[in-house]
Protein backbone atom coordinates (compact mmCIF):
# COMPACT_ATOMS: atom_id res chain seq x y z
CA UNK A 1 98.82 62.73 121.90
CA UNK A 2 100.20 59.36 123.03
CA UNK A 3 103.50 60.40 121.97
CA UNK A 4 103.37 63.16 124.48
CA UNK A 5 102.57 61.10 127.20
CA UNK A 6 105.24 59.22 127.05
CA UNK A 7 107.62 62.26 126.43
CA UNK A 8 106.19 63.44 129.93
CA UNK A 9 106.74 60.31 131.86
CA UNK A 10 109.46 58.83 130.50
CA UNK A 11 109.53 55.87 128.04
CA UNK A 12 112.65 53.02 127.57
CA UNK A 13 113.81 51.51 124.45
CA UNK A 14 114.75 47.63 125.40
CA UNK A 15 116.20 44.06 124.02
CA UNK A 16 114.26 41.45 125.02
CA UNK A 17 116.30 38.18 125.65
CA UNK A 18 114.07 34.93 126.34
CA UNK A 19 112.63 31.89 125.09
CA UNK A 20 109.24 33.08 126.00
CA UNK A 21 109.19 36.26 124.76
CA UNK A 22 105.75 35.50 123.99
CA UNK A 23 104.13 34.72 127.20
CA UNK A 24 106.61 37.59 128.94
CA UNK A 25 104.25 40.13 126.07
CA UNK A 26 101.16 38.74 126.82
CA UNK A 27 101.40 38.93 130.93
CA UNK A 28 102.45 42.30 130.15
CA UNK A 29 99.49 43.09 128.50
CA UNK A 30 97.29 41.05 131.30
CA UNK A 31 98.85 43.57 133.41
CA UNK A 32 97.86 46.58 131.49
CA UNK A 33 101.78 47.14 131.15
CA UNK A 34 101.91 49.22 128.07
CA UNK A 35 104.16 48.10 125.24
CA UNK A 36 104.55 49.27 121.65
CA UNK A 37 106.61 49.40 118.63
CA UNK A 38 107.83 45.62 119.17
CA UNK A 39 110.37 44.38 116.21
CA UNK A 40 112.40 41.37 115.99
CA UNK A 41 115.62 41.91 114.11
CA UNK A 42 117.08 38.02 113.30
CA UNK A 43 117.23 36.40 116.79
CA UNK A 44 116.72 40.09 118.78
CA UNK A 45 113.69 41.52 120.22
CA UNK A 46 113.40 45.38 120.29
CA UNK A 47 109.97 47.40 121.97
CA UNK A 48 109.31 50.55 124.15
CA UNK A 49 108.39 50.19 127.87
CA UNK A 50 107.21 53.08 130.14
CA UNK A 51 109.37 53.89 132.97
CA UNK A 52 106.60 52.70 135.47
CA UNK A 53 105.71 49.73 133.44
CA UNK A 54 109.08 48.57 133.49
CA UNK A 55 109.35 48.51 137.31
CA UNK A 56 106.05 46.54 137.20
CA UNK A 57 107.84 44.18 135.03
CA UNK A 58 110.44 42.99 137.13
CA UNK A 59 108.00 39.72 138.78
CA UNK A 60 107.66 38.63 134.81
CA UNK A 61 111.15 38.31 134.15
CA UNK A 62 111.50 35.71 136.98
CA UNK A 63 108.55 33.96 136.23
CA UNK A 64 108.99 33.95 132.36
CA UNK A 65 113.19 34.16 132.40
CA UNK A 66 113.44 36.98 130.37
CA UNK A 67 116.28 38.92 130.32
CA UNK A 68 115.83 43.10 129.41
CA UNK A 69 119.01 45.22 128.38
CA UNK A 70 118.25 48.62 128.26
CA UNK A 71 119.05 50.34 124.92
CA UNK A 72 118.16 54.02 125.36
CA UNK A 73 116.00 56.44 127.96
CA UNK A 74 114.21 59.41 126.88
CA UNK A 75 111.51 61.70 128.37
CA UNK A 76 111.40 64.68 130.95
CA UNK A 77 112.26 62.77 134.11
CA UNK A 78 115.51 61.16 132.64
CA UNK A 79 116.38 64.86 130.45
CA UNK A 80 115.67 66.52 134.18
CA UNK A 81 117.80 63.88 136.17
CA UNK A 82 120.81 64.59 133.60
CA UNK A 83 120.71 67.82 134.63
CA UNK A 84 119.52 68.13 137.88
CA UNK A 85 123.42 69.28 139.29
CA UNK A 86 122.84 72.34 136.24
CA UNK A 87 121.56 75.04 138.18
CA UNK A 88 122.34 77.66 135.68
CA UNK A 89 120.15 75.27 133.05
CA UNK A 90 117.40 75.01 135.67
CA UNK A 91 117.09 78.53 136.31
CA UNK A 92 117.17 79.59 132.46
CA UNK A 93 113.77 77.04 132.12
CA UNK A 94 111.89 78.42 135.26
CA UNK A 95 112.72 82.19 133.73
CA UNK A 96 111.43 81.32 130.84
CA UNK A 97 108.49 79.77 131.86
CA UNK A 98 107.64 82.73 133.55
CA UNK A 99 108.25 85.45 130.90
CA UNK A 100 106.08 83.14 128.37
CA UNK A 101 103.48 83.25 130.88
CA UNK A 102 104.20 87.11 131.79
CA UNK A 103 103.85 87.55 127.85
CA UNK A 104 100.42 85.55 127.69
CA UNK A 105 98.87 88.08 129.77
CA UNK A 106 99.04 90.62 126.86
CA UNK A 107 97.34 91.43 123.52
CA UNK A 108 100.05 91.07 120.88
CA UNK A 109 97.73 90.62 117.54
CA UNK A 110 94.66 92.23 116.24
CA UNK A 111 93.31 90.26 113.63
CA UNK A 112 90.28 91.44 111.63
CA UNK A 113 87.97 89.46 109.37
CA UNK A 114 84.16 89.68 106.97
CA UNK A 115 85.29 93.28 106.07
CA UNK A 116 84.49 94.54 102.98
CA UNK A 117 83.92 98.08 102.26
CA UNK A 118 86.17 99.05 105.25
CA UNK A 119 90.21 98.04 104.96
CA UNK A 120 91.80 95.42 107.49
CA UNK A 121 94.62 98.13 108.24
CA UNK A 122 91.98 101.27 108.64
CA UNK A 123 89.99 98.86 111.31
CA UNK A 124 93.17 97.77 113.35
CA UNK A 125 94.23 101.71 113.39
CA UNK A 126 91.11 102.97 114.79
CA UNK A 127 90.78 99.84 117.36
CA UNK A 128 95.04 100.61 118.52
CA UNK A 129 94.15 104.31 118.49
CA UNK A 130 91.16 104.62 120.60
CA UNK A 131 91.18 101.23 122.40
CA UNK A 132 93.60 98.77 122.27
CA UNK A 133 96.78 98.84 121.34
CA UNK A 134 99.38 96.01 120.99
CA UNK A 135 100.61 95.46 124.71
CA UNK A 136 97.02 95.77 126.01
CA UNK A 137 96.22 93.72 129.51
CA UNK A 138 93.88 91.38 128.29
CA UNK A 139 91.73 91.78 132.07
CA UNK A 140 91.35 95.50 130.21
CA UNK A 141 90.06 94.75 127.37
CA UNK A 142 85.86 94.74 127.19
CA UNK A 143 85.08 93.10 123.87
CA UNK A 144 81.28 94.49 124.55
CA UNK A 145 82.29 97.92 125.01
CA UNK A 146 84.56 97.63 121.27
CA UNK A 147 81.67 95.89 119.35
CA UNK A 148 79.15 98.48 120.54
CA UNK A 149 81.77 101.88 119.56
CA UNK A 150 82.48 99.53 115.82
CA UNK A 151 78.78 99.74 115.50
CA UNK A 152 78.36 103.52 116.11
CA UNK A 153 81.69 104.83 114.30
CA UNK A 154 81.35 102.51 111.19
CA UNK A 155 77.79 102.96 109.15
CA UNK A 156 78.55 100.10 107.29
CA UNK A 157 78.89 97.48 109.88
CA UNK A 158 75.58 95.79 111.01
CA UNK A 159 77.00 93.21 113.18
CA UNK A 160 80.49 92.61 114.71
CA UNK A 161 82.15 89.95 117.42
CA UNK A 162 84.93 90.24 119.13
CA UNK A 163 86.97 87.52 121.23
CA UNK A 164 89.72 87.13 123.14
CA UNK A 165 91.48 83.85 122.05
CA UNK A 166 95.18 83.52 123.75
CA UNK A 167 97.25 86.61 122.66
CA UNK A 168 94.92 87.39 119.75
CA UNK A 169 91.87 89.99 119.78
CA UNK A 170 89.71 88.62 117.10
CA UNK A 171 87.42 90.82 115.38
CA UNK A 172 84.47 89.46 113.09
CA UNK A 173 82.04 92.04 111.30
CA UNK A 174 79.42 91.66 108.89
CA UNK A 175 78.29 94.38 106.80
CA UNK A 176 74.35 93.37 106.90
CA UNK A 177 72.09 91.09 108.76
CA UNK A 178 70.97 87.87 106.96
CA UNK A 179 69.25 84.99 108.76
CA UNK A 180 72.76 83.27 109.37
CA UNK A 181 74.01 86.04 111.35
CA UNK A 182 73.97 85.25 114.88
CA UNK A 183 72.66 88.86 116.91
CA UNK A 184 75.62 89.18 119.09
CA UNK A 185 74.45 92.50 121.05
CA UNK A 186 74.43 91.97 124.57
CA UNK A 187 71.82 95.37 125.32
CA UNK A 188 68.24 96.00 124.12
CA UNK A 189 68.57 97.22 120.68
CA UNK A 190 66.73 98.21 117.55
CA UNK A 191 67.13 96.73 113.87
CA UNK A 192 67.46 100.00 111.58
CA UNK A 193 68.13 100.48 107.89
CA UNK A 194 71.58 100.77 106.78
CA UNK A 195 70.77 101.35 103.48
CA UNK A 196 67.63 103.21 101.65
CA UNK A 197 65.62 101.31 99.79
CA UNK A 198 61.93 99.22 99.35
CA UNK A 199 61.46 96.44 101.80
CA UNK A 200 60.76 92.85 99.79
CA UNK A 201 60.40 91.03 102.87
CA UNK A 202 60.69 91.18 107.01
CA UNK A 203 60.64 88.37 109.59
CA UNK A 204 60.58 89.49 112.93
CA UNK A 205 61.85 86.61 115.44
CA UNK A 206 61.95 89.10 118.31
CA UNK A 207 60.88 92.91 118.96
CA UNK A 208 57.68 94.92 117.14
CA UNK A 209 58.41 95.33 113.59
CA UNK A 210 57.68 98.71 112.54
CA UNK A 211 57.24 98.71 108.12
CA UNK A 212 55.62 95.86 106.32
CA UNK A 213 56.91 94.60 102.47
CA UNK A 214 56.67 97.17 100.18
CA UNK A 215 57.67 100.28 102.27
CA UNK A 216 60.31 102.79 101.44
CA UNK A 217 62.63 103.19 104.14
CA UNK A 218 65.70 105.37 104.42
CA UNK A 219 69.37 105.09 105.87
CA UNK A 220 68.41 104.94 109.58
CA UNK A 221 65.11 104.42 110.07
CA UNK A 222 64.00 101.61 112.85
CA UNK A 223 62.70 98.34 110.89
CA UNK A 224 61.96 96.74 114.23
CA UNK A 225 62.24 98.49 117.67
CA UNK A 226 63.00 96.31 120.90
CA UNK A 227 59.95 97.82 122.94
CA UNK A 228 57.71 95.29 122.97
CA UNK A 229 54.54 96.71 124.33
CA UNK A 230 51.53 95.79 125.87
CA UNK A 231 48.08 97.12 125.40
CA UNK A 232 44.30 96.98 126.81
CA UNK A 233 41.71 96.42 125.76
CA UNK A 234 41.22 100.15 124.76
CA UNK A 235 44.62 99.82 123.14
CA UNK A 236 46.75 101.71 125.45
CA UNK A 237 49.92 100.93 126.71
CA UNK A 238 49.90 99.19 129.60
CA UNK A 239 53.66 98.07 129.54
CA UNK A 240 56.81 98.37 128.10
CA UNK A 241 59.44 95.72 127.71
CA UNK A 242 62.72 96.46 126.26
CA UNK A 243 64.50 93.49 124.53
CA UNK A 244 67.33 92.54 121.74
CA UNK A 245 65.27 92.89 118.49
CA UNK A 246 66.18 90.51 116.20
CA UNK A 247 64.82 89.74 112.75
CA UNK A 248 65.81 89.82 108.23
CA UNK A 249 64.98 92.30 106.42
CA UNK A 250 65.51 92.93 102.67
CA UNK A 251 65.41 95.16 100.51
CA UNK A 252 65.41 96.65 96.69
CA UNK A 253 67.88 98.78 96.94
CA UNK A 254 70.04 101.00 94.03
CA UNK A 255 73.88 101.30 93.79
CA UNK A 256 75.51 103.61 91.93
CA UNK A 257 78.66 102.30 89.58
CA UNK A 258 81.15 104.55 87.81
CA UNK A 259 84.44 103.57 86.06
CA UNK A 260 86.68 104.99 83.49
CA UNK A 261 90.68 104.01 82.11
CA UNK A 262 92.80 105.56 79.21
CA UNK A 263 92.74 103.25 76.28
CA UNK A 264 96.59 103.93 76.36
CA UNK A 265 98.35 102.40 79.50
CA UNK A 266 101.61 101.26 80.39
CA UNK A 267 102.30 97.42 81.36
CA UNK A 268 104.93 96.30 83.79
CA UNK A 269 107.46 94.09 82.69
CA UNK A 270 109.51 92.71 85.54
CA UNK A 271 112.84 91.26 85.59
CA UNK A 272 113.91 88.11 86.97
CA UNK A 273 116.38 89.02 89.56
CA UNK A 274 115.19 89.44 92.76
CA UNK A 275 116.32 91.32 96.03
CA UNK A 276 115.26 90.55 99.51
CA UNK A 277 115.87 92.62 102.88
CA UNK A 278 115.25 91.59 106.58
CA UNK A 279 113.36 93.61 109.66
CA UNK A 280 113.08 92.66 113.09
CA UNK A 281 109.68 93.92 115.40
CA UNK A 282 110.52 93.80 118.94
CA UNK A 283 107.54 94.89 121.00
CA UNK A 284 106.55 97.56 117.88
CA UNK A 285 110.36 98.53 117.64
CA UNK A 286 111.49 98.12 114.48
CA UNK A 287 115.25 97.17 113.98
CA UNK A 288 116.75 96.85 110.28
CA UNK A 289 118.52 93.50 110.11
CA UNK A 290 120.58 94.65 107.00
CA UNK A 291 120.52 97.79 104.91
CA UNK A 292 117.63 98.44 103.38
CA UNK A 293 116.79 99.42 99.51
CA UNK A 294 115.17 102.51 98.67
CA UNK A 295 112.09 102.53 96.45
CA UNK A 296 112.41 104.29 93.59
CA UNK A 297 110.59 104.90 90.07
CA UNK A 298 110.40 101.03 88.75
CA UNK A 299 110.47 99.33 91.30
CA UNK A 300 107.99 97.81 93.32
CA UNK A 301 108.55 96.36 96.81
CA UNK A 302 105.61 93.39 99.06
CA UNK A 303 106.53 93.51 102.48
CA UNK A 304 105.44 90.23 104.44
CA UNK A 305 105.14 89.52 108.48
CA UNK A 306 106.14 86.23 109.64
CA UNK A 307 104.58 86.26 113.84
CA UNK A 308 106.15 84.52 116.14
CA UNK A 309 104.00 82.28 117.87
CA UNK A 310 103.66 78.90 120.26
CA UNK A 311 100.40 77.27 118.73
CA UNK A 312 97.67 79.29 117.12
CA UNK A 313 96.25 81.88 119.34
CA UNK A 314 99.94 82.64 121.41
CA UNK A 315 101.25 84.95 119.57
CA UNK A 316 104.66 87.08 121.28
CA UNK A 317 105.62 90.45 120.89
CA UNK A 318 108.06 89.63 118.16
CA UNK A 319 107.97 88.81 114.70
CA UNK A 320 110.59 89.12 111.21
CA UNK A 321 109.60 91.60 108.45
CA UNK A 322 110.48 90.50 105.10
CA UNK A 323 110.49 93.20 101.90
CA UNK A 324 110.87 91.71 98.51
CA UNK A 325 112.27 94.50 95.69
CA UNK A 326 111.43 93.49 92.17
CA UNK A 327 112.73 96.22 89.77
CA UNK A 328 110.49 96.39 86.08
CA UNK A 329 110.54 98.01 82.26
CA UNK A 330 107.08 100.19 81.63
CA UNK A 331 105.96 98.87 78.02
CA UNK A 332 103.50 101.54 76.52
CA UNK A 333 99.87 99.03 74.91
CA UNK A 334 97.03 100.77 73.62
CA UNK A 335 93.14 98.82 73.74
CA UNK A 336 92.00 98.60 70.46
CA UNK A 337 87.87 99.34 71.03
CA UNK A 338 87.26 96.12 71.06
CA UNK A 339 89.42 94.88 73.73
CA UNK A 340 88.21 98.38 76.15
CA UNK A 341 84.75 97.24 75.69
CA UNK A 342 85.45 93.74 76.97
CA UNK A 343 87.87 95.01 80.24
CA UNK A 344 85.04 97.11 80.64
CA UNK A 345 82.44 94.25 80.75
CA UNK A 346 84.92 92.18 82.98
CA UNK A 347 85.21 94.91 85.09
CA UNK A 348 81.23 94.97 85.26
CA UNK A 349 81.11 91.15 85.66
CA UNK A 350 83.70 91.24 88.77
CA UNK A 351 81.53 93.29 90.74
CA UNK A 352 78.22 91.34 90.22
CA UNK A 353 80.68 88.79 91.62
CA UNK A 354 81.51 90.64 94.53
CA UNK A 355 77.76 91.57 95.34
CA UNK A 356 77.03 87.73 94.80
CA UNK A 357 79.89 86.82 97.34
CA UNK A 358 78.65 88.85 99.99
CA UNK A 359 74.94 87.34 99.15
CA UNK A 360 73.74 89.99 97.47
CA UNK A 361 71.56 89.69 94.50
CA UNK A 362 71.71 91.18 91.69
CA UNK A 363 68.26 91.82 90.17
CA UNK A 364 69.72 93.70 86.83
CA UNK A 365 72.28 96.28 85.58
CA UNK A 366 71.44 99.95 83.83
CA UNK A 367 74.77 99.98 83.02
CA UNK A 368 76.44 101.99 79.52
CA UNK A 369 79.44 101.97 78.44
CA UNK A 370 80.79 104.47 75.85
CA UNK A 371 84.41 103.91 74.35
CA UNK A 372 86.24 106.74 72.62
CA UNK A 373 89.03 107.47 70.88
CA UNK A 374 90.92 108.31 74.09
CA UNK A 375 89.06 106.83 76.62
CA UNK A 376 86.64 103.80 78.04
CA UNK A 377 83.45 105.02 80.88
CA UNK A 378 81.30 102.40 81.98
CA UNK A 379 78.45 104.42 83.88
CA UNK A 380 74.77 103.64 85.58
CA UNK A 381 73.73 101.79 88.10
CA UNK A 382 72.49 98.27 89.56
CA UNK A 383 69.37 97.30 91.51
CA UNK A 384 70.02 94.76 94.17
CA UNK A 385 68.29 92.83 96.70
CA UNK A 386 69.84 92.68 100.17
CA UNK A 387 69.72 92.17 103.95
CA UNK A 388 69.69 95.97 105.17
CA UNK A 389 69.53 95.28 109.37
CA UNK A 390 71.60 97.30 111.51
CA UNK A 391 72.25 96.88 115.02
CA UNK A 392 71.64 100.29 116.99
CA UNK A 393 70.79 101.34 120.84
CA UNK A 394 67.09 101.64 121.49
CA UNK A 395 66.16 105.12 120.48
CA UNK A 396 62.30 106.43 121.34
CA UNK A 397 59.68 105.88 118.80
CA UNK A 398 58.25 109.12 116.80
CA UNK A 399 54.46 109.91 116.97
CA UNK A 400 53.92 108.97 113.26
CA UNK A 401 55.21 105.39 114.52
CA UNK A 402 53.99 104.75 117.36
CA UNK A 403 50.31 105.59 115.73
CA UNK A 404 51.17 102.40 113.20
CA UNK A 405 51.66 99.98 115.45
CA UNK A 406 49.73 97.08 116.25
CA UNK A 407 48.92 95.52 119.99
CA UNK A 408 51.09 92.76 120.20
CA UNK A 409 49.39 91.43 123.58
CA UNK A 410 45.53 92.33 124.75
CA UNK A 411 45.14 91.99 128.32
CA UNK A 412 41.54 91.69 129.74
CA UNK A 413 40.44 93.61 132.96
């Protein structure tokens, strides 16, 4: 940061020539005249002066008899003085200092993260399609509006945040409400089930709760509404509050797991050489910078984006596409039933994994797995425990549910 400052306001590189170099330093520093990186080479004194402190200076050198010889100058002011009689150079800065800022007006990356059952690339397609694309005024973009049509087109999401952060629209979703998810909707809302399953336990930190622990639920109904109401004493309703329900609520629930693979396969085995081809992206035109290689039958190809950016959030409307071609022999292998068995645990074992990553537990497996001459099938099913909120608009209450609730205020006439 300090070495920016002195970029901006100009900083001198001098030789210091007295017999009191050390009383000439430390009425500098009485002064509050900043110098730094001081070295004596032999009988020669070397530091860095500010241009201002070096004016202030001038009284010192009498009064101590130093003599400065100035070595080098470097910053904006001197770089700007240079060229002050280049109009040409002038004009090319103040043009682009306007297109960057032109540019920073713009959306020019969608970046998506927390998804799990839903694909990065099948997120960024729907939110270009319907909403924003790449080239988007950012004054048009209404981050509400996306999170709430995310919630309603995608079962699976429970929560989602999106930002604006320089040329970036940032998109954050979480597939179930836990007590370290922050409620983000900016309506009244109900918590509903986005799974079926038995409710283990429900805390309700805002809105009337509607099932208790040990209640089946289903895929949609309301755990806890955001009416809040208000009853007399002959428990009618008086009043009728709408708010942001908020609460955790797990649940037992059951998921299904099937998986199969030929006990015969064929293995890649991929040769050293290496082929690389070039792309350039200019405002989602695409522009081959040499010719380009076919796929074909062995060969596999990982193309890789390289953005180009100033910082972390500006990104511009340009980046380089890179496509690396690795070509490969197909060896035929066989499993012996030993070794199917065991991919078939490990495959089993990576997906309590994946339930554990996502904070999931995993109460047991009904799992079998049946390996035959041709063939491996692992097939059952786990029971899990798991946060099952949803975020959903306020929807009216049925008969059968309004008849179970409870007065959550008595007011006395």
């Amino acid at each position: 940061m300090q070495s920016l400052k002195h970029l901006i306001i100009g900083y001198i590189q001098i030789e210091l020539e007295s017999a009191n170099v050390e009383r000439f330093l430390n009425l500098c520093a009485k002064q509050n005249i900043e110098i730094w990186n001081f070295k004596r080479k032999e009988k020669q004194n070397f530091c860095y002066i500010t241009r201002e402190g070096l004016e202030k200076s001038k009284a010192l050198q009498k009064k101590t008899h130093t003599n400065i010889h100035i070595i080098r100058k470097a910053g904006l002011p001197f770089f700007l003085c240079k060229y002050r009689k280049r109009k040409l150079l002038v004009l090319g800065f103040c043009i682009c200092f306007f297109l960057l800022f032109g540019l920073s007006q713009f959306v020019w990356e969608i970046d998506v993260s927390g998804n799990v059952s839903y694909t990065k690339e099948d997120i960024i397609k729907y939110v270009e399609r319907k909403y924003v694309s790449l080239g988007t005024l950012k004054m048009r973009v209404d981050c509400s509006e996306l999170e709430e049509q995310l919630r309603v087109n995608y079962d699976e999401i429970a929560w989602v945040s999106c930002s604006l952060n320089g040329c970036r629209l940032s998109i954050h979703i979480k597939e179930t409400l836990d007590k370290n998810t922050k409620n983000n909707a900016s309506q009244p809302c109900d918590l509903v089930a986005s799974k079926s399953g038995v409710v283990t336990s429900i805390v309700t930190q805002n809105g009337t709760p509607l099932v208790q622990k040990g209640d089946r639920v289903k895929k949609g109904d309301t755990l806890i509404t955001g009416n809040i109401y208000i009853y007399s004493d002959s428990n009618e309703v008086l009043e009728t509050h709408k708010e942001i329900a908020e609460g955790t609520i797990w649940a037992k629930t059951r998921a299904s797991y099937e998986c199969s693979f030929l006990r015969s396969y064929y293995k890649k085995e991929y040769k050293k050489k290496k082929s690389y081809t070039y792309a350039a992206y200019i405002c989602g035109k695409r522009i081959p910078l040499m010719p380009e290689i076919r796929q074909k039958d062995g060969m596999d190809q990982i193309t890789e984006e390289y953005p180009l950016k100033i910082g972390k959030t500006f990104f511009l409307p340009f980046y380089l596409e890179k496509t690396t071609t690795r070509r490969f022999d197909t060896v035929k292998r066989e499993y012996s039933k030993q070794e199917a068995y065991k991919s078939a645990q490990d495959k089993i074992k990576k997906k309590i994994r994946e339930f554990e990553k996502k904070g999931i537990k995993v109460i047991s497996n009904n799992i079998e797995i049946n390996v035959n001459d041709s063939k491996c099938e692992a097939k059952g099913f786990f029971i899990l425990e798991e946060p099952i909120g949803k975020i959903r608009a306020i929807k009216d209450l049925t008969e059968e549910q309004e008849n179970k609730l409870k007065p959550t205020e008595e007011v006395t006439w």
